[in-house]
ModelCIF file with pLDDT and N, C-alpha, C, O atoms, coordinates in Angstrom:
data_MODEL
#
_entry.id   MODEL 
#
_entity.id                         1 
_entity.type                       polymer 
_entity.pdbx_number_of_molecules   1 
#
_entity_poly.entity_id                      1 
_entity_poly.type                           'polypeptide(L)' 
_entity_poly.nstd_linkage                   no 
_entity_poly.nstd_monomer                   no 
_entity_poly.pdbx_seq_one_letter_code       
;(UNK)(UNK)(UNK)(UNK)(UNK)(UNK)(UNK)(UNK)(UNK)(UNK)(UNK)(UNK)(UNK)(UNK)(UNK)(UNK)
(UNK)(UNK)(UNK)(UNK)(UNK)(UNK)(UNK)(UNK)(UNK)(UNK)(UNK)(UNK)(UNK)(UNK)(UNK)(UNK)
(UNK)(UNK)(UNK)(UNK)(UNK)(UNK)(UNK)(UNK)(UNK)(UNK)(UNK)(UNK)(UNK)(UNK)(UNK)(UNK)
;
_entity_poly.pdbx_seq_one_letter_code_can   XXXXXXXXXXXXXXXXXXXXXXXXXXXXXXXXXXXXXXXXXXXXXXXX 
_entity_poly.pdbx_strand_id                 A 
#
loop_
_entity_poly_seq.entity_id 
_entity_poly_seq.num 
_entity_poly_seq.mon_id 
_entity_poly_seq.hetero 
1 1  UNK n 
1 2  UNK n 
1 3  UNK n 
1 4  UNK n 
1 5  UNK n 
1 6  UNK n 
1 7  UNK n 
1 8  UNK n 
1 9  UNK n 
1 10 UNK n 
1 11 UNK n 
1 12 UNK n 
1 13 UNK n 
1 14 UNK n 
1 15 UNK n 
1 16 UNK n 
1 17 UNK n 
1 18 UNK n 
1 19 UNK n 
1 20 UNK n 
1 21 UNK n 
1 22 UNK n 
1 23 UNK n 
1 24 UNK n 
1 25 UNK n 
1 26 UNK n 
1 27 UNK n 
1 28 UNK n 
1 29 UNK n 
1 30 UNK n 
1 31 UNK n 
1 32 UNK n 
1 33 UNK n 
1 34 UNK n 
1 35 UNK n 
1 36 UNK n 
1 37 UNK n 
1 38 UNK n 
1 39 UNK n 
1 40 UNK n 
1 41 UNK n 
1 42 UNK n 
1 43 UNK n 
1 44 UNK n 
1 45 UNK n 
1 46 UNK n 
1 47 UNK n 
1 48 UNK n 
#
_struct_asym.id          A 
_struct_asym.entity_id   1 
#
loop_
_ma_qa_metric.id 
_ma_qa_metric.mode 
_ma_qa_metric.name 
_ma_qa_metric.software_group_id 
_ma_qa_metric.type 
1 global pLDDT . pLDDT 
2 local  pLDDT . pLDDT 
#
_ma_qa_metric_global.metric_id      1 
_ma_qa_metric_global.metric_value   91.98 
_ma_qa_metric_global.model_id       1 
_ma_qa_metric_global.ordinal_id     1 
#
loop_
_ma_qa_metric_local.label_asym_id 
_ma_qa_metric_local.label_comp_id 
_ma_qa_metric_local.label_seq_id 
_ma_qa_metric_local.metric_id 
_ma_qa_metric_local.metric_value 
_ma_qa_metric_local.model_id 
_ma_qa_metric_local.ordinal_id 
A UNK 1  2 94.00 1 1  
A UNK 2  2 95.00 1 2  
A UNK 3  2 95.00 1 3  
A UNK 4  2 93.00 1 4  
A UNK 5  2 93.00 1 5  
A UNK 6  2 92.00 1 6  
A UNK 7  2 94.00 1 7  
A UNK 8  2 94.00 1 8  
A UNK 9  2 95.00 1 9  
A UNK 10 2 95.00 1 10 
A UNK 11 2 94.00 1 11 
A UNK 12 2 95.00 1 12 
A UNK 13 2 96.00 1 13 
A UNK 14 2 95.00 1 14 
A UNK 15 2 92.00 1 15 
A UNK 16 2 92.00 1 16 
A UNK 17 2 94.00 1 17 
A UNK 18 2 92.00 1 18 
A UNK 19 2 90.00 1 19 
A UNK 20 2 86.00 1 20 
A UNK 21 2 88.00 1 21 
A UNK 22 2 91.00 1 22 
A UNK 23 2 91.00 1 23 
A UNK 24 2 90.00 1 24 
A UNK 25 2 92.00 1 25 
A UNK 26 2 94.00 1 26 
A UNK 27 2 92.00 1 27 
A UNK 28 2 93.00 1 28 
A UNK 29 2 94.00 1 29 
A UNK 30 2 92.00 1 30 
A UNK 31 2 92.00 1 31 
A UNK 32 2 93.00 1 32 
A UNK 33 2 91.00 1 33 
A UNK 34 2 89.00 1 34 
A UNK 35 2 91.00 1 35 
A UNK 36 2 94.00 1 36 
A UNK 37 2 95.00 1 37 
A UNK 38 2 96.00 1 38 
A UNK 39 2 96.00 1 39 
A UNK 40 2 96.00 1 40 
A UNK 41 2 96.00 1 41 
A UNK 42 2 94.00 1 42 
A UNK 43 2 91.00 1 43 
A UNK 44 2 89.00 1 44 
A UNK 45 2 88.00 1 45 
A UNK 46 2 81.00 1 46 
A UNK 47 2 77.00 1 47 
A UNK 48 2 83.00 1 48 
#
loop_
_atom_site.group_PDB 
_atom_site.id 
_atom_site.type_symbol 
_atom_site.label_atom_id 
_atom_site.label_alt_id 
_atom_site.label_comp_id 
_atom_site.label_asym_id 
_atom_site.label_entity_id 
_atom_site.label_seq_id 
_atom_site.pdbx_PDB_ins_code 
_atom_site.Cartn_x 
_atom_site.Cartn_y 
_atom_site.Cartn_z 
_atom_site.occupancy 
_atom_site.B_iso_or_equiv 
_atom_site.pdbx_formal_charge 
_atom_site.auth_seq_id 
_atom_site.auth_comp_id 
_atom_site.auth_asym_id 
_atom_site.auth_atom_id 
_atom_site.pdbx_PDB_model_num 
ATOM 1   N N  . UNK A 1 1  ? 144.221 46.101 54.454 1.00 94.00 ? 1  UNK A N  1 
ATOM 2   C CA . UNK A 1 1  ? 142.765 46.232 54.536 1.00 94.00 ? 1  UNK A CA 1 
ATOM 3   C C  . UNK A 1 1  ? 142.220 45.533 55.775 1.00 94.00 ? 1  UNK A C  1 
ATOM 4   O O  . UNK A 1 1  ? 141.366 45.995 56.532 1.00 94.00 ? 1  UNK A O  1 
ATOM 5   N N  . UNK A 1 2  ? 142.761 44.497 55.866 1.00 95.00 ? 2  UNK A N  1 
ATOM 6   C CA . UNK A 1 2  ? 142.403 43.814 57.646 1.00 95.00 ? 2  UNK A CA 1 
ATOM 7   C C  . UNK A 1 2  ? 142.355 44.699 58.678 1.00 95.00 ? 2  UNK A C  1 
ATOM 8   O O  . UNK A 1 2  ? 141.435 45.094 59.394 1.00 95.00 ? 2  UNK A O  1 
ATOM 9   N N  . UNK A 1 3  ? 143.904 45.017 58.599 1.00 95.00 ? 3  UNK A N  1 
ATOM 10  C CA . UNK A 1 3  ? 144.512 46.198 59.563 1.00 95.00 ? 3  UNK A CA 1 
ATOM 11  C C  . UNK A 1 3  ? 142.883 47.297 59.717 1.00 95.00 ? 3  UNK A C  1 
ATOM 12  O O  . UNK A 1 3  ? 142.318 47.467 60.797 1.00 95.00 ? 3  UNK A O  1 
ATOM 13  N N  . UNK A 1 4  ? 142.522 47.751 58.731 1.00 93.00 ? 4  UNK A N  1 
ATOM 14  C CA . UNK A 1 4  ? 141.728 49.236 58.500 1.00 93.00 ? 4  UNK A CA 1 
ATOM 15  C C  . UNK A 1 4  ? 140.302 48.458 58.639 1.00 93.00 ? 4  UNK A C  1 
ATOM 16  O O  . UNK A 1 4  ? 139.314 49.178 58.496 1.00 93.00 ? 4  UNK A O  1 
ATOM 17  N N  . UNK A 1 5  ? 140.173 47.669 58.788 1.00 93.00 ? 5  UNK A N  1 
ATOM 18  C CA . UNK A 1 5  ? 138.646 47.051 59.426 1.00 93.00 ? 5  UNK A CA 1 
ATOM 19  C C  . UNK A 1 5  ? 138.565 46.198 60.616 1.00 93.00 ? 5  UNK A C  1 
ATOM 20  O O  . UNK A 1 5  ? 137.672 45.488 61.078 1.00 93.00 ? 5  UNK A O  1 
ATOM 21  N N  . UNK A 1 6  ? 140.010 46.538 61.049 1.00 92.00 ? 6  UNK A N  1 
ATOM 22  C CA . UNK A 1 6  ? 139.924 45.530 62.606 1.00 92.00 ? 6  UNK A CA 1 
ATOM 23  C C  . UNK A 1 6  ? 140.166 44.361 62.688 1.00 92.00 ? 6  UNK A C  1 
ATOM 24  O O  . UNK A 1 6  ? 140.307 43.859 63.804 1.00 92.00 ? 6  UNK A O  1 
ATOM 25  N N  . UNK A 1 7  ? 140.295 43.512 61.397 1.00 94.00 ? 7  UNK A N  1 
ATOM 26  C CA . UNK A 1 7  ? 141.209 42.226 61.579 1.00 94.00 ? 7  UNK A CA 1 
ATOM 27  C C  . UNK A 1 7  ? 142.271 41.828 61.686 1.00 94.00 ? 7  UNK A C  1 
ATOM 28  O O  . UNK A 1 7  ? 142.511 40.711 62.144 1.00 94.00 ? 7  UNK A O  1 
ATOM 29  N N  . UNK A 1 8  ? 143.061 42.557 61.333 1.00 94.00 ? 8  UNK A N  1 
ATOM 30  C CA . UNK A 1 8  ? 144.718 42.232 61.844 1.00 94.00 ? 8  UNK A CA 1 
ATOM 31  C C  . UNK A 1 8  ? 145.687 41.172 62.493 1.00 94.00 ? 8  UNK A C  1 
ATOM 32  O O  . UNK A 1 8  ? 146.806 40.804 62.135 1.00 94.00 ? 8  UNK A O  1 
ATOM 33  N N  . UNK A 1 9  ? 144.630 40.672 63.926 1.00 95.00 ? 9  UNK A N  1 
ATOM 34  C CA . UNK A 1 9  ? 145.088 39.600 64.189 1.00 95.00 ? 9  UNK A CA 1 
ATOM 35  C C  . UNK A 1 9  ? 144.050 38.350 64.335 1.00 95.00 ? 9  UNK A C  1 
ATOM 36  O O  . UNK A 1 9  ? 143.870 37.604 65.298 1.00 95.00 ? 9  UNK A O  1 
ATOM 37  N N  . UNK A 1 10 ? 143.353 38.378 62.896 1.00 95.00 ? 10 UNK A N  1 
ATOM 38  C CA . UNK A 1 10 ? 142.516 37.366 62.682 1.00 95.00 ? 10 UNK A CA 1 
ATOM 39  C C  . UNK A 1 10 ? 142.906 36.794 61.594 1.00 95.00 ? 10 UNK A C  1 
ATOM 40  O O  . UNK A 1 10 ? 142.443 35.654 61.549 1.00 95.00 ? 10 UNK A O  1 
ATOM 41  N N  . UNK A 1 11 ? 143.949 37.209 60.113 1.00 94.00 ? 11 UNK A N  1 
ATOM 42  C CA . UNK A 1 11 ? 144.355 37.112 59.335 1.00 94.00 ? 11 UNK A CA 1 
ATOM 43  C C  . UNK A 1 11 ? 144.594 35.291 59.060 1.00 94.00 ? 11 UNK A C  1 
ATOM 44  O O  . UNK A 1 11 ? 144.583 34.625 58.025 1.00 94.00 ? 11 UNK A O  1 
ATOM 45  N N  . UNK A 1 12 ? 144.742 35.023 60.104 1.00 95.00 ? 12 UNK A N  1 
ATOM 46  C CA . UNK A 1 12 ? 145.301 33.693 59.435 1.00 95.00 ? 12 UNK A CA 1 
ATOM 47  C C  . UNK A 1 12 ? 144.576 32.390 59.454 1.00 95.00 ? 12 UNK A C  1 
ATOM 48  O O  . UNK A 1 12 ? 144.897 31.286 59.015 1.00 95.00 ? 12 UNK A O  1 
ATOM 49  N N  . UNK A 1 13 ? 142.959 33.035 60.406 1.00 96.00 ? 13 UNK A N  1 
ATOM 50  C CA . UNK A 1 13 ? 142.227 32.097 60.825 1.00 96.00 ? 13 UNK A CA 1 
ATOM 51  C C  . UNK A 1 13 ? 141.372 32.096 59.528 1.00 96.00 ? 13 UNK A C  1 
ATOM 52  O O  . UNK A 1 13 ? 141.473 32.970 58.667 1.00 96.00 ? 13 UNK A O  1 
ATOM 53  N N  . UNK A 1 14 ? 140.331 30.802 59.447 1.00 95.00 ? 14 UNK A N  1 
ATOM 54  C CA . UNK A 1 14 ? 139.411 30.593 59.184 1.00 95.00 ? 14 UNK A CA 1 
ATOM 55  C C  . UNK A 1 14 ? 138.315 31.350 59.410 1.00 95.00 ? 14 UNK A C  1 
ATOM 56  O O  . UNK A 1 14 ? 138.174 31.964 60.467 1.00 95.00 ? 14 UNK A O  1 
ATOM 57  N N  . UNK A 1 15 ? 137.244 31.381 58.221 1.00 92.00 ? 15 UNK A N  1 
ATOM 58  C CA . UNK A 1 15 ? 135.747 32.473 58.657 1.00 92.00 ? 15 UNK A CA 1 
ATOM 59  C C  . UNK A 1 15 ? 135.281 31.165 59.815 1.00 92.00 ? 15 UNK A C  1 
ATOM 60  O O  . UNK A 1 15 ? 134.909 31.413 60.962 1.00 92.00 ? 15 UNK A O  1 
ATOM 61  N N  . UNK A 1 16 ? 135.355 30.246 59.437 1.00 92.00 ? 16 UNK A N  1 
ATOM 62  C CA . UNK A 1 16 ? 134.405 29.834 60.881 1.00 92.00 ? 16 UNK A CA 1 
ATOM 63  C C  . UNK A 1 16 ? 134.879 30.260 62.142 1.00 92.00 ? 16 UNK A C  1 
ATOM 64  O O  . UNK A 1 16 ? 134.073 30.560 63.023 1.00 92.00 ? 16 UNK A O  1 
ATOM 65  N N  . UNK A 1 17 ? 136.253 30.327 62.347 1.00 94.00 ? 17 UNK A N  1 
ATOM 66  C CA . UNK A 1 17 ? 136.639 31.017 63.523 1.00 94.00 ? 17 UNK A CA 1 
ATOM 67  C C  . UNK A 1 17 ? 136.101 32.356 63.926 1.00 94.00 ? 17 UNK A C  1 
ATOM 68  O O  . UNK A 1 17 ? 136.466 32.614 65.073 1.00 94.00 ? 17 UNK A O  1 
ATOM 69  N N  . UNK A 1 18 ? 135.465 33.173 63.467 1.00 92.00 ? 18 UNK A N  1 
ATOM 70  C CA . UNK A 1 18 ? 135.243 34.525 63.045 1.00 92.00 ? 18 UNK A CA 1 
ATOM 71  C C  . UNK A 1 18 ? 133.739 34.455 63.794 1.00 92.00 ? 18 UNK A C  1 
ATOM 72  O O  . UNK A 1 18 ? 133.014 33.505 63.495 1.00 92.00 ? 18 UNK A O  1 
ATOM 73  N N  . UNK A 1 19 ? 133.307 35.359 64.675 1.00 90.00 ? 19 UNK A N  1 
ATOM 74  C CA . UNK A 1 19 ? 132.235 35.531 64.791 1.00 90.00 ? 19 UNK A CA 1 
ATOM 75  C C  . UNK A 1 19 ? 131.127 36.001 63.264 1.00 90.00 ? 19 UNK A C  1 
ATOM 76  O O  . UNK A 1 19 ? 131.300 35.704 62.082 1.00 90.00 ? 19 UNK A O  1 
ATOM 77  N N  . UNK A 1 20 ? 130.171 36.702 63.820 1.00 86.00 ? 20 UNK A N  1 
ATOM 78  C CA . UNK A 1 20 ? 129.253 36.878 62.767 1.00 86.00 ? 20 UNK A CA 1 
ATOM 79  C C  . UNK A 1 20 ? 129.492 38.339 62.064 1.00 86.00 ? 20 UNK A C  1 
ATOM 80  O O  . UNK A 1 20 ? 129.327 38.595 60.871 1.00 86.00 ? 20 UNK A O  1 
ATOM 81  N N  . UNK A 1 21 ? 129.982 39.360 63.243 1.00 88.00 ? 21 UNK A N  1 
ATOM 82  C CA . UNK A 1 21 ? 130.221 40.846 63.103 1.00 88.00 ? 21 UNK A CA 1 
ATOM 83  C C  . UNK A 1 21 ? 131.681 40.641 62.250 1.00 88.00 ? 21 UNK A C  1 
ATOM 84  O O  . UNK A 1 21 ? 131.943 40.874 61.070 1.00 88.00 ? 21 UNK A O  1 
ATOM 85  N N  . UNK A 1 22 ? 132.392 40.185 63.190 1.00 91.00 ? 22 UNK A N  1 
ATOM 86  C CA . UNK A 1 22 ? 133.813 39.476 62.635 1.00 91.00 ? 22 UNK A CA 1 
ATOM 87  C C  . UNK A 1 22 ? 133.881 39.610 60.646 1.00 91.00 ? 22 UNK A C  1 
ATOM 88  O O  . UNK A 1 22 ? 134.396 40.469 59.931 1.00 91.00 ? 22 UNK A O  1 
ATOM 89  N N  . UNK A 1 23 ? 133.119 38.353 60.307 1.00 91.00 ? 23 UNK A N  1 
ATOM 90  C CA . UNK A 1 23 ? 133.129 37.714 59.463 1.00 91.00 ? 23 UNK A CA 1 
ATOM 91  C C  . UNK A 1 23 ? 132.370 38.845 58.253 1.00 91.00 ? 23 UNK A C  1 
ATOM 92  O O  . UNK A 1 23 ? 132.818 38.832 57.107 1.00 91.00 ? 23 UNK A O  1 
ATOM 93  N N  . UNK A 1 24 ? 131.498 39.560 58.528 1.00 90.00 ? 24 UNK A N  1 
ATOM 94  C CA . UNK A 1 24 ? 130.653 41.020 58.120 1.00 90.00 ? 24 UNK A CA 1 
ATOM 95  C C  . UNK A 1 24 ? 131.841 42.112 57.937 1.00 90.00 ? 24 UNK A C  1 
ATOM 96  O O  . UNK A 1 24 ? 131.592 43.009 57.132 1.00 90.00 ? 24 UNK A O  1 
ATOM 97  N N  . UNK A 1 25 ? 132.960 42.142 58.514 1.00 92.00 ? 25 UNK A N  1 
ATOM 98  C CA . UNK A 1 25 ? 134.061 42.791 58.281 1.00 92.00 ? 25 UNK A CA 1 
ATOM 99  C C  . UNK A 1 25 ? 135.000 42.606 57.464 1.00 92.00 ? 25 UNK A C  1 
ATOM 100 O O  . UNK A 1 25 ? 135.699 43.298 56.723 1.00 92.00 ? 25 UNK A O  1 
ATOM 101 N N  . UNK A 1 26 ? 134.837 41.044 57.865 1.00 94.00 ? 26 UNK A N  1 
ATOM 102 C CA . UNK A 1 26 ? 136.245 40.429 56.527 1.00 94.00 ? 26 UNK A CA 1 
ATOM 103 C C  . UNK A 1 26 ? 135.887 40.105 55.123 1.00 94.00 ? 26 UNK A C  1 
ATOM 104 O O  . UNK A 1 26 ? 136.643 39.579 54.307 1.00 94.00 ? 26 UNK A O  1 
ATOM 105 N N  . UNK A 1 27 ? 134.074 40.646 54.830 1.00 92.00 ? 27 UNK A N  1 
ATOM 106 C CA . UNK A 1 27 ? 133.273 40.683 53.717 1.00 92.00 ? 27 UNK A CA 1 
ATOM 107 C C  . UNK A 1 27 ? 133.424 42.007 53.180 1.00 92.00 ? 27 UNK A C  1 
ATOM 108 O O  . UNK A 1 27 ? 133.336 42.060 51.953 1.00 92.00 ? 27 UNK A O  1 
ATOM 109 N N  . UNK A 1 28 ? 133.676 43.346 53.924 1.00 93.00 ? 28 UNK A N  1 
ATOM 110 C CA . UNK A 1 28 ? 133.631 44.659 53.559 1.00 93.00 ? 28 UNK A CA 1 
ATOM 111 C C  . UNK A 1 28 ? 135.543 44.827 53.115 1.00 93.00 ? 28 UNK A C  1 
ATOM 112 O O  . UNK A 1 28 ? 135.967 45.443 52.137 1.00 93.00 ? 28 UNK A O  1 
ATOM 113 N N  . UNK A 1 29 ? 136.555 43.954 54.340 1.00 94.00 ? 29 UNK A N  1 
ATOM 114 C CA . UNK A 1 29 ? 137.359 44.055 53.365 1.00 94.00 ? 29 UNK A CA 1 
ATOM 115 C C  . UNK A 1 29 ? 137.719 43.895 51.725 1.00 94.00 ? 29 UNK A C  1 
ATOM 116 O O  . UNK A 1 29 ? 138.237 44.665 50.916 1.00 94.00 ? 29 UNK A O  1 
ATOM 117 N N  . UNK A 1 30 ? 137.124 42.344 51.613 1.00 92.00 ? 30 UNK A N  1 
ATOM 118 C CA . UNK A 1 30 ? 136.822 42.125 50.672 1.00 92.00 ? 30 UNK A CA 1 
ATOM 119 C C  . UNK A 1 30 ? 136.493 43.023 49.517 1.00 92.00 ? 30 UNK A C  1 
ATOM 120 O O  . UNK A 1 30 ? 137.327 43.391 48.690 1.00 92.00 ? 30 UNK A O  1 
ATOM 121 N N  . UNK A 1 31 ? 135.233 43.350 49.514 1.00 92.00 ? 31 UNK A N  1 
ATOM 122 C CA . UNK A 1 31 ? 134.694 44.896 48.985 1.00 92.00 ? 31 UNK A CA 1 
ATOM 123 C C  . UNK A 1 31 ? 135.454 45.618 48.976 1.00 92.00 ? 31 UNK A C  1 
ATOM 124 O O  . UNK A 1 31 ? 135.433 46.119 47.852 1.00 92.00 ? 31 UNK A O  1 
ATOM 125 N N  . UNK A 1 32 ? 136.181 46.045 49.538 1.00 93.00 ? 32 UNK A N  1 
ATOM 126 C CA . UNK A 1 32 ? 137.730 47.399 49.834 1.00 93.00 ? 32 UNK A CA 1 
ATOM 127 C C  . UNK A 1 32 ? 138.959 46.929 48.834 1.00 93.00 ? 32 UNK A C  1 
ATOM 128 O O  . UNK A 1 32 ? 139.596 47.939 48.538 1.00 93.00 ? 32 UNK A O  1 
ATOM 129 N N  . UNK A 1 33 ? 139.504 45.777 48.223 1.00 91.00 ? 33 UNK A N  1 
ATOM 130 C CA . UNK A 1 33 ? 140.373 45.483 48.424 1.00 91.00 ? 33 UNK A CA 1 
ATOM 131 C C  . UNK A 1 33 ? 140.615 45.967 47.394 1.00 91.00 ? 33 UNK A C  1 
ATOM 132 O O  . UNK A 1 33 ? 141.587 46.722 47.404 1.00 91.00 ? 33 UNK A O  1 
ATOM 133 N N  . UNK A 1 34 ? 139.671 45.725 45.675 1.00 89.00 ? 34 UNK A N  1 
ATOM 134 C CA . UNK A 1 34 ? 140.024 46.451 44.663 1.00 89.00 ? 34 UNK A CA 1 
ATOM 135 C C  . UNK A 1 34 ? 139.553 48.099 44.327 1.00 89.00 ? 34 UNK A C  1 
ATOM 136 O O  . UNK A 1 34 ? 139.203 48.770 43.356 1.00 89.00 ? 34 UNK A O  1 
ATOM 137 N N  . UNK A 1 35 ? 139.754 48.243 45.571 1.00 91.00 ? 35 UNK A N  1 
ATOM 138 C CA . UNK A 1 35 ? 139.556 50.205 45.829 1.00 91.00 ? 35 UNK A CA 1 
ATOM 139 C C  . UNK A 1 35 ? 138.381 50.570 44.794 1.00 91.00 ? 35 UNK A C  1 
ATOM 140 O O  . UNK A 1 35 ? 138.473 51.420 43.908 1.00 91.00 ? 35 UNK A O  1 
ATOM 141 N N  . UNK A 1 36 ? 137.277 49.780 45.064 1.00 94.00 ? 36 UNK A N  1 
ATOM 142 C CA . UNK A 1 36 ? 136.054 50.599 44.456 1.00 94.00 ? 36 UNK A CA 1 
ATOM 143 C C  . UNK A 1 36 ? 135.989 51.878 44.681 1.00 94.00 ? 36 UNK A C  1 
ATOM 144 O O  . UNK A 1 36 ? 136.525 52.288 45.711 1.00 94.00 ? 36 UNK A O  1 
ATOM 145 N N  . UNK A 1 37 ? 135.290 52.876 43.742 1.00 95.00 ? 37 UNK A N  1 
ATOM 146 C CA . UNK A 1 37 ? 134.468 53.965 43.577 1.00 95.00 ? 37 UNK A CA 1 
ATOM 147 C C  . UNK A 1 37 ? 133.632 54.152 44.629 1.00 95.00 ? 37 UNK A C  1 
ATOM 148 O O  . UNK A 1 37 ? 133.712 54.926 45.582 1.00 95.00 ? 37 UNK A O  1 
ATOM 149 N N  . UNK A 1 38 ? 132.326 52.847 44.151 1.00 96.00 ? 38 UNK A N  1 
ATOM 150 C CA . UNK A 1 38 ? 131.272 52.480 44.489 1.00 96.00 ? 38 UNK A CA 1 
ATOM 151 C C  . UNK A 1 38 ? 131.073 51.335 45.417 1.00 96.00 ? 38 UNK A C  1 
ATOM 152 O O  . UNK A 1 38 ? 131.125 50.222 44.892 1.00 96.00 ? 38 UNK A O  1 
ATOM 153 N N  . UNK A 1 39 ? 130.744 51.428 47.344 1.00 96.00 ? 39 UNK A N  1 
ATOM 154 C CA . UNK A 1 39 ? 130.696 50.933 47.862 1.00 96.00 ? 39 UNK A CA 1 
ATOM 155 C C  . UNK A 1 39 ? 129.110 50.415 47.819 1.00 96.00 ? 39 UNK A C  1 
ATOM 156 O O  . UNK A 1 39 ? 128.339 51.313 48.159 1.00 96.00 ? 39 UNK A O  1 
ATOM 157 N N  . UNK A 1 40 ? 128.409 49.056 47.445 1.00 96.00 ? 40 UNK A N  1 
ATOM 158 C CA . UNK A 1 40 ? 126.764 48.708 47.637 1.00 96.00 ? 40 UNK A CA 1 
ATOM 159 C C  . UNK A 1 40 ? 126.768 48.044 48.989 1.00 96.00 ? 40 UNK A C  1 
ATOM 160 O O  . UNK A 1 40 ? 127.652 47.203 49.153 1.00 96.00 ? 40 UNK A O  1 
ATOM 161 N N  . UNK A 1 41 ? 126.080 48.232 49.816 1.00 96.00 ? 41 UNK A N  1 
ATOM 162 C CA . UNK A 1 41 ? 125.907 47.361 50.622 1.00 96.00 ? 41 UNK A CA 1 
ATOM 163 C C  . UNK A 1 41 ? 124.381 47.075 50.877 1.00 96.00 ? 41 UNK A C  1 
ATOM 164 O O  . UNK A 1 41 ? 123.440 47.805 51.186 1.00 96.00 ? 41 UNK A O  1 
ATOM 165 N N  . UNK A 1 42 ? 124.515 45.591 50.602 1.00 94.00 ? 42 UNK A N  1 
ATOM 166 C CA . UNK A 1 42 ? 122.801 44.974 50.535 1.00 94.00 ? 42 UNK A CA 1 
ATOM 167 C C  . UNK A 1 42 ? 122.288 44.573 51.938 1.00 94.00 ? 42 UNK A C  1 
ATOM 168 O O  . UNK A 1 42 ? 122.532 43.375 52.081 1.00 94.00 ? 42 UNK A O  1 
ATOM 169 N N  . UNK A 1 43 ? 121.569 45.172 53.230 1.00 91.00 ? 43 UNK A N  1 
ATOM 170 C CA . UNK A 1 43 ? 121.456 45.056 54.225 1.00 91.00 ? 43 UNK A CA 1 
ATOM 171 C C  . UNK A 1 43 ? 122.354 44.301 55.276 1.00 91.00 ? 43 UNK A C  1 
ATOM 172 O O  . UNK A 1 43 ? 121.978 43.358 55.972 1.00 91.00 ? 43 UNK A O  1 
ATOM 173 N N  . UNK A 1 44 ? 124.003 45.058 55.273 1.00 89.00 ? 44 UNK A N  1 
ATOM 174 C CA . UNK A 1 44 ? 124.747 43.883 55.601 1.00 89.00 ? 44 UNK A CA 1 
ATOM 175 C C  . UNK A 1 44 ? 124.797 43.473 56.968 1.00 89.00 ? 44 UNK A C  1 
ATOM 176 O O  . UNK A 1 44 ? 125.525 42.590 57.423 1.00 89.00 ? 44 UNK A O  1 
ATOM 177 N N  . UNK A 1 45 ? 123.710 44.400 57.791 1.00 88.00 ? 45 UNK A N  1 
ATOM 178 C CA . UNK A 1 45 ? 124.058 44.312 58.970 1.00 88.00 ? 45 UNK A CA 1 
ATOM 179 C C  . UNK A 1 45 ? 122.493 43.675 60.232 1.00 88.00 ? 45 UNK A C  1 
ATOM 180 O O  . UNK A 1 45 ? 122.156 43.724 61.415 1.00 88.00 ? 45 UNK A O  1 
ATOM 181 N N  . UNK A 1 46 ? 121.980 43.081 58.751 1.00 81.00 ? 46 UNK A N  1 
ATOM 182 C CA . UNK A 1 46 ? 120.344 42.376 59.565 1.00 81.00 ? 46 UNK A CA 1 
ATOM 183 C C  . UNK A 1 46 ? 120.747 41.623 60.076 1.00 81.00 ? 46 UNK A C  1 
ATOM 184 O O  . UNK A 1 46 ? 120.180 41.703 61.166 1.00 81.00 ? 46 UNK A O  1 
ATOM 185 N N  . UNK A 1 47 ? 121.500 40.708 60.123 1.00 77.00 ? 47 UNK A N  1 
ATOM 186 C CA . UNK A 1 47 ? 121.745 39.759 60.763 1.00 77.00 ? 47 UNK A CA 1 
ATOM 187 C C  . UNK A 1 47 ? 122.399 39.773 62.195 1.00 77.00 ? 47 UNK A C  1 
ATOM 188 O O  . UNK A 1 47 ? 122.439 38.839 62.997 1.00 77.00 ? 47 UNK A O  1 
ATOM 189 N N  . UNK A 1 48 ? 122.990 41.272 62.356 1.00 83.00 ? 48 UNK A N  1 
ATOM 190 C CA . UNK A 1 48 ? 124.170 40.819 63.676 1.00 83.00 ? 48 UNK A CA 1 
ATOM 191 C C  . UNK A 1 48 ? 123.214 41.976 64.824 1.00 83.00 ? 48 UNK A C  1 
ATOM 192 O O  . UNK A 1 48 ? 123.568 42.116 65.995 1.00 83.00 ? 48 UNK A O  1 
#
């Protein structure tokens, strides 16, 4: 799931290492990981 959202070789770092877009990605993996149906996303992208 890293791999398929562009983290791949961020895997081993810390979110503080992670920019803001970064870190917005490794939140949607998250979301991905137990293969929801139903993707919600609550304005995830006001911030970046």
């Amino acid at each position: 799931w890293l791999e398929a959202v562009g983290l791949a070789d961020a895997r081993y770092k810390y979110p503080h290492d992670l920019s803001g877009g970064m870190q917005q990605r490794l939140a949607i993996a998250q979301a991905l990981m137990m293969q929801p149906r139903i993707l919600l996303l609550d304005e995830p992208f006001g911030a970046l």
